[in-house]
N, C-alpha and C. Protein backbone atom coordinates (compact mmCIF):
# COMPACT_ATOMS: atom_id res chain seq x y z
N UNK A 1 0.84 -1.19 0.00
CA UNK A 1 0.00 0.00 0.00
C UNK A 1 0.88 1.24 0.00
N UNK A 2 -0.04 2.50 -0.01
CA UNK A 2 0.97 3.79 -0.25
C UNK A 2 1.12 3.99 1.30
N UNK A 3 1.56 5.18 1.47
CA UNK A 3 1.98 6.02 2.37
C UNK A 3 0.79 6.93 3.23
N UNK A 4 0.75 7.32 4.43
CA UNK A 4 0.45 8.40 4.84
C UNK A 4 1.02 9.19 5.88
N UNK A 5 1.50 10.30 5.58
CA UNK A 5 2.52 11.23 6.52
C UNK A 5 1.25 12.04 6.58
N UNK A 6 1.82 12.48 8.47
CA UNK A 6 0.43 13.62 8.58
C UNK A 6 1.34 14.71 9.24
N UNK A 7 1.49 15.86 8.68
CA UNK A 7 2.24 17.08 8.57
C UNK A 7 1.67 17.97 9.85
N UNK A 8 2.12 17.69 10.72
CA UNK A 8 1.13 19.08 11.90
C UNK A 8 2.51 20.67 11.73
N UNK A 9 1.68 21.35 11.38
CA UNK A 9 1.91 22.50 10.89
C UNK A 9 1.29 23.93 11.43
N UNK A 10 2.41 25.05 11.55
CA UNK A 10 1.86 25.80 12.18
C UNK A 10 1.43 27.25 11.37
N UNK A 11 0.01 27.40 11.07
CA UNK A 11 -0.16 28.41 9.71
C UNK A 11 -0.52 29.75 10.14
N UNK A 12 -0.38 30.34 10.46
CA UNK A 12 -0.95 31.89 11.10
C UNK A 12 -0.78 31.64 12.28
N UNK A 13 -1.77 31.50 13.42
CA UNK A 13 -2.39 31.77 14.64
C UNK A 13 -2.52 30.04 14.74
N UNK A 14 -3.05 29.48 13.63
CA UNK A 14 -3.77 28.06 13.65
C UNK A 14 -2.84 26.62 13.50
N UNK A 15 -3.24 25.69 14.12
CA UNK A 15 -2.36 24.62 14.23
C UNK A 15 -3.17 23.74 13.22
N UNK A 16 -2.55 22.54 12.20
CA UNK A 16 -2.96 22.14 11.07
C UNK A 16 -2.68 20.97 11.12
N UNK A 17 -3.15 20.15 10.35
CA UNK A 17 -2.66 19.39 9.80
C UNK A 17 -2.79 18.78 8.43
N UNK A 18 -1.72 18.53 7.31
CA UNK A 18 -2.03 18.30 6.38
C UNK A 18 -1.25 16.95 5.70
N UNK A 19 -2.27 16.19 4.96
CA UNK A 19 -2.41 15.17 4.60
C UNK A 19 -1.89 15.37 2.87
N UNK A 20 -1.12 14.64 2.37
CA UNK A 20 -1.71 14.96 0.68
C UNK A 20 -1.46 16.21 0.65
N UNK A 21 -2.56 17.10 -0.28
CA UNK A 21 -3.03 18.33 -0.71
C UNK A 21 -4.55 18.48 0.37
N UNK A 22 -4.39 17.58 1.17
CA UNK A 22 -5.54 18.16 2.61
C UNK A 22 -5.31 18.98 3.30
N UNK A 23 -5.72 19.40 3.90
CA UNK A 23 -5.31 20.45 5.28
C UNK A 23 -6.86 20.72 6.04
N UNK A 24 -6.55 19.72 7.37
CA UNK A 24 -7.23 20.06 8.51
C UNK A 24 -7.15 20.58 9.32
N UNK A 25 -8.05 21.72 10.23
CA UNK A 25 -8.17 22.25 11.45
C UNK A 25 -8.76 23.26 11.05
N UNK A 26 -8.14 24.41 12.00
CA UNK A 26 -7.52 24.68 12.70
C UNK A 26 -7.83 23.60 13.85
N UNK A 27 -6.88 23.15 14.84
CA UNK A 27 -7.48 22.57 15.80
C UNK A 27 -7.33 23.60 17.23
N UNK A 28 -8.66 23.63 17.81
CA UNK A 28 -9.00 24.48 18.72
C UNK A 28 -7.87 24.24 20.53
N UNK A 29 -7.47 23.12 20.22
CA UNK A 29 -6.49 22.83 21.51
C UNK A 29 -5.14 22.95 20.61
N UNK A 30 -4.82 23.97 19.43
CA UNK A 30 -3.61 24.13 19.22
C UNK A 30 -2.82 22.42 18.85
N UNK A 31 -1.28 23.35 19.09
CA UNK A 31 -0.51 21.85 18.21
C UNK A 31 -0.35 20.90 18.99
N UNK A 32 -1.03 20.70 20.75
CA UNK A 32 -0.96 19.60 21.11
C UNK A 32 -2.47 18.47 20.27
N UNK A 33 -3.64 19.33 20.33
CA UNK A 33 -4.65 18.69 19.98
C UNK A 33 -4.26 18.35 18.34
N UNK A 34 -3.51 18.88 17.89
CA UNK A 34 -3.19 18.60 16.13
C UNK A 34 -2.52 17.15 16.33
N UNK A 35 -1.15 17.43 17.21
CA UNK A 35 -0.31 16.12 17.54
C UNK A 35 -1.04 15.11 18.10
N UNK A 36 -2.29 14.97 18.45
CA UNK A 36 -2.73 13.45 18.80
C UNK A 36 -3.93 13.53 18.16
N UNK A 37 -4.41 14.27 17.21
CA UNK A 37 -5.43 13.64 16.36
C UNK A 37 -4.40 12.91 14.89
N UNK A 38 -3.45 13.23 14.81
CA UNK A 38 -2.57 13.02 13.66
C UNK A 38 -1.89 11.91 13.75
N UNK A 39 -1.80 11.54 15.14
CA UNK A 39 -1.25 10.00 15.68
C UNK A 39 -2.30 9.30 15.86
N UNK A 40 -3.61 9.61 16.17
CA UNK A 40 -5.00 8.72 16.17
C UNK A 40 -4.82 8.16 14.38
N UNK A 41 -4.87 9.44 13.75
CA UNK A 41 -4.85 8.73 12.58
C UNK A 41 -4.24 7.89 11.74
N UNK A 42 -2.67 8.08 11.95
CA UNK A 42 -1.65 7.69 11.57
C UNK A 42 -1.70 6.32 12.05
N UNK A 43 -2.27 6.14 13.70
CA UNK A 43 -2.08 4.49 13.79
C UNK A 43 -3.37 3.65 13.29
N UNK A 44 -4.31 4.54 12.36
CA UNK A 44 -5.47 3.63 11.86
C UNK A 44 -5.06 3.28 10.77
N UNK A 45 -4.15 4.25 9.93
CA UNK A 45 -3.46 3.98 8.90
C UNK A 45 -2.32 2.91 8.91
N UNK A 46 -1.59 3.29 9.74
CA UNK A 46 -0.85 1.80 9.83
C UNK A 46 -1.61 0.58 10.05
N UNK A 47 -2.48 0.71 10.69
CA UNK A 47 -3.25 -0.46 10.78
C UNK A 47 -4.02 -1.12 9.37
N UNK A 48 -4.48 -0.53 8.77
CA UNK A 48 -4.95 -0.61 7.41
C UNK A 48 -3.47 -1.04 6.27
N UNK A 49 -2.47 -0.77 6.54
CA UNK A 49 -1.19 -1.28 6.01
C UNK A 49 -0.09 -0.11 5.22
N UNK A 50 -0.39 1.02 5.85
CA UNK A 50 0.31 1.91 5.11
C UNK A 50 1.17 2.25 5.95
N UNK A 51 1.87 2.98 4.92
CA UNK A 51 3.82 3.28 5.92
C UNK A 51 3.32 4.98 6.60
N UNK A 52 2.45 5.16 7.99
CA UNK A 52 2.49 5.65 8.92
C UNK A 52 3.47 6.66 9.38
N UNK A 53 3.50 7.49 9.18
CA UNK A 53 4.12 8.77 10.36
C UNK A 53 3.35 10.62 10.51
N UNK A 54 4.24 10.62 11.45
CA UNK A 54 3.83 11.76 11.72
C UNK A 54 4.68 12.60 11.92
N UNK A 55 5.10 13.95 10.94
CA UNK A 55 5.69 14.88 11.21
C UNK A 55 5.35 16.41 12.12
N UNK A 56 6.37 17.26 12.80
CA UNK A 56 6.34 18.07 13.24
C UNK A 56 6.95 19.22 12.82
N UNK A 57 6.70 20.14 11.90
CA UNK A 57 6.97 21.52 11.43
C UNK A 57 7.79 21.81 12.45
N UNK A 58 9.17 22.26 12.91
CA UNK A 58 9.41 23.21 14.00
C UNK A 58 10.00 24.81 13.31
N UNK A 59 9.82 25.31 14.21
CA UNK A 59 10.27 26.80 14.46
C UNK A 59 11.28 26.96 12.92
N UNK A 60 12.18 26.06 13.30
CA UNK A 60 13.67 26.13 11.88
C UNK A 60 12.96 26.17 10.49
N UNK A 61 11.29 25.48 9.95
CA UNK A 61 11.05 25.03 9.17
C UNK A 61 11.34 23.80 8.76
N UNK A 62 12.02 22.93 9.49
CA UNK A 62 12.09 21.36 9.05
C UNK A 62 11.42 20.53 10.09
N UNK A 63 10.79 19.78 9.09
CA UNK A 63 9.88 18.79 9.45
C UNK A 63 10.46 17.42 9.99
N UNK A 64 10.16 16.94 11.19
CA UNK A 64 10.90 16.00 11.53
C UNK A 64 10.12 14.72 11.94
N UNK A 65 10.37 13.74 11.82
CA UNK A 65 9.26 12.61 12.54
C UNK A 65 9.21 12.63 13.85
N UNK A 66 8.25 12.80 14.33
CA UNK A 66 7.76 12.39 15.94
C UNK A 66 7.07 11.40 16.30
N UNK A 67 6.66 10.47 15.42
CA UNK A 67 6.16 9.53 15.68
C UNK A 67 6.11 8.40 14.28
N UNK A 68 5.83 7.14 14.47
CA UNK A 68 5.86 6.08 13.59
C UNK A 68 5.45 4.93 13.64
N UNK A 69 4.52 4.60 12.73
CA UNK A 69 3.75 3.32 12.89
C UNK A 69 4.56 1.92 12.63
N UNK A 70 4.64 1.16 13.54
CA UNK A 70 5.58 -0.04 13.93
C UNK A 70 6.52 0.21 14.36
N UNK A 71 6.87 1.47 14.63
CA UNK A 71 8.47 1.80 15.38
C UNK A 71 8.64 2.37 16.49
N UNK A 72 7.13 3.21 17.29
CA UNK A 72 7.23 3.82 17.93
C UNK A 72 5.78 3.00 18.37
N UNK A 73 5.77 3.31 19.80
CA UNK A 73 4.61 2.44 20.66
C UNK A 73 3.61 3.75 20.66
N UNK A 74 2.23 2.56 20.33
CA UNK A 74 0.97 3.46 20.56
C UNK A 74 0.38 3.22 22.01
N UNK A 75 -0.67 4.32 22.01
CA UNK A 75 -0.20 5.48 22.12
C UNK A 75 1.13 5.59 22.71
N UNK A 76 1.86 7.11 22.11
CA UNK A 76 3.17 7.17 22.80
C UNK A 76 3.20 8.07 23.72
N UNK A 77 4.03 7.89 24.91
CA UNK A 77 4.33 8.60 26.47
C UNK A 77 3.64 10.01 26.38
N UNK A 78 4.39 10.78 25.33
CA UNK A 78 3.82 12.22 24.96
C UNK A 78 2.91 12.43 24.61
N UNK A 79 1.56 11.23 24.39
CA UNK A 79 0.35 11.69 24.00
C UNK A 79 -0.35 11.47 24.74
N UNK A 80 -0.05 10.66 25.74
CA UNK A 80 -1.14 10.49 26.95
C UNK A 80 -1.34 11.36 27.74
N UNK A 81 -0.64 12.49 27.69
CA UNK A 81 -1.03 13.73 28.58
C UNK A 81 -1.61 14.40 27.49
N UNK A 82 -1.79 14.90 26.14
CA UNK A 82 -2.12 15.23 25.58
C UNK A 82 -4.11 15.08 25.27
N UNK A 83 -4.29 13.87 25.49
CA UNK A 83 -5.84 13.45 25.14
C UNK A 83 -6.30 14.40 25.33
N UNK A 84 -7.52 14.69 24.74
CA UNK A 84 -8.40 15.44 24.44
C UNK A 84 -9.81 15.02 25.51
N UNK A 85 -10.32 15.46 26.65
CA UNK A 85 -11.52 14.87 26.87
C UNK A 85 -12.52 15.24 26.05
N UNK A 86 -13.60 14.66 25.78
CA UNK A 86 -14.63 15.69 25.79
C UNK A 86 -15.51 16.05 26.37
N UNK A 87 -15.79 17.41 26.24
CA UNK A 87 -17.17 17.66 27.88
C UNK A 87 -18.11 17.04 27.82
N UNK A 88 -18.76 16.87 29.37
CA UNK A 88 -20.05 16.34 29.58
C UNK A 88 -20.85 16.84 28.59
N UNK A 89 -21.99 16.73 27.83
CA UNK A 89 -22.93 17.15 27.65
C UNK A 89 -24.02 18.01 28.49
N UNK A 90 -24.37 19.24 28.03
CA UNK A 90 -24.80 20.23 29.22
C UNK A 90 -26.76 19.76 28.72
N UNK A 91 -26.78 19.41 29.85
CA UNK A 91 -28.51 18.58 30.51
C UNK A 91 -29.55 19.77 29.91
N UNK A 92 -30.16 18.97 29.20
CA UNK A 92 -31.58 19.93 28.62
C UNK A 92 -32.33 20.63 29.69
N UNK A 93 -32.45 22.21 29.52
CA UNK A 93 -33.01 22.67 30.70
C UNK A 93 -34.67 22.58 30.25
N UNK A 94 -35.73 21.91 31.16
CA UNK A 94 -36.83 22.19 30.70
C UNK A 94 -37.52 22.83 30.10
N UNK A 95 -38.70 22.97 29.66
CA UNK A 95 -38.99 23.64 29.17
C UNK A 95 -40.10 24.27 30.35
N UNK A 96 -40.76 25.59 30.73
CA UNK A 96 -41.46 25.98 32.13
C UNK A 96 -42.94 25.53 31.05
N UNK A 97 -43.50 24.98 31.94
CA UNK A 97 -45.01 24.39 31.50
C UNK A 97 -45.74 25.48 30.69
N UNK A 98 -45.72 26.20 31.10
CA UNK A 98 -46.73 27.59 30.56
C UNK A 98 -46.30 28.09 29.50
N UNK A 99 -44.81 27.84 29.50
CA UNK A 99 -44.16 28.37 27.73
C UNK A 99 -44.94 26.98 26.94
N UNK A 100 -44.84 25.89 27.57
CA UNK A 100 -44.77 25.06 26.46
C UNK A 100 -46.44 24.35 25.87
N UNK A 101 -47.02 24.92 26.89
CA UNK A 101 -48.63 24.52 26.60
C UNK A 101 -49.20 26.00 26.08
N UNK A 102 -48.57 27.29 25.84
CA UNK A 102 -49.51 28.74 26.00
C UNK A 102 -50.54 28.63 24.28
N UNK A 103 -51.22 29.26 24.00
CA UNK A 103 -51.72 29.12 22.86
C UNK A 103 -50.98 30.08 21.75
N UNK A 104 -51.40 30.11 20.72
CA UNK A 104 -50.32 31.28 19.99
C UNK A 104 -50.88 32.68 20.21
N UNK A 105 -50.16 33.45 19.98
CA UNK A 105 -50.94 34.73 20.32
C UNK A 105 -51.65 35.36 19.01
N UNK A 106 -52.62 35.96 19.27
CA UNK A 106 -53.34 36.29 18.58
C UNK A 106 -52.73 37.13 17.15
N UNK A 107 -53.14 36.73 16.14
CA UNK A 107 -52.76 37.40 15.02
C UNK A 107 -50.99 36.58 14.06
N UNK A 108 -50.69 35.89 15.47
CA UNK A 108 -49.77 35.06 14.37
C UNK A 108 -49.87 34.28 13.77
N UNK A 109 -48.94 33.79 12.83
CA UNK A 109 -48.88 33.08 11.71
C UNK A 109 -48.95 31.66 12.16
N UNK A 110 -49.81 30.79 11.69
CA UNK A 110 -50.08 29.84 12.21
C UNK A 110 -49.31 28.49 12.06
């Protein structure tokens, strides 16, 4: 099979990542949240049979591997502090009885 390198990249303000001629994000937790969605992916890709990695843009402009599918252990040390939770879900506030039974008011559209 081919290849997939996933490029986390830093473009303006926004942390990236780009695939190919893809480019995802911005990601909202910055280049840690870029660096472990890019290794989520990278090890589905290795898993599927492709030659896996993940590069890191630094400061100099050269891109270096930080990670690698069959060479480097998943998840790796540096990404487990990294995870992403996601929040609870915020609980439907009722609706107050009288909003939700009132009749329409007169003259609106029905």
């Amino acid at each position: 099979m081919g290849h997939a390198h996933y490029l986390v990249a830093q473009r303006g303000t926004g942390w990236f990542i780009l695939l190919e001629k893809n480019r995802y994000g911005p990601f909202l937790s910055g280049r840690n949240g870029a660096l472990t969605a890019a290794v989520q992916a990278a090890h589905q890709a290795g898993k599927d049979g492709h030659d896996a990695r993940v590069w890191l843009r630094a400061v100099d402009g050269i891109a270096r591997t930080v990670w690698a599918f069959g060479v480097d252990v998943y998840p790796p040390c540096w990404v487990e502090p990294l995870r992403i939770v996601a929040p609870e879900p915020r609980p439907k506030r009722p609706r107050p009885a009288a909003l939700a039974s009132r009749p329409p008011e007169p003259g609106g559209v029905p």
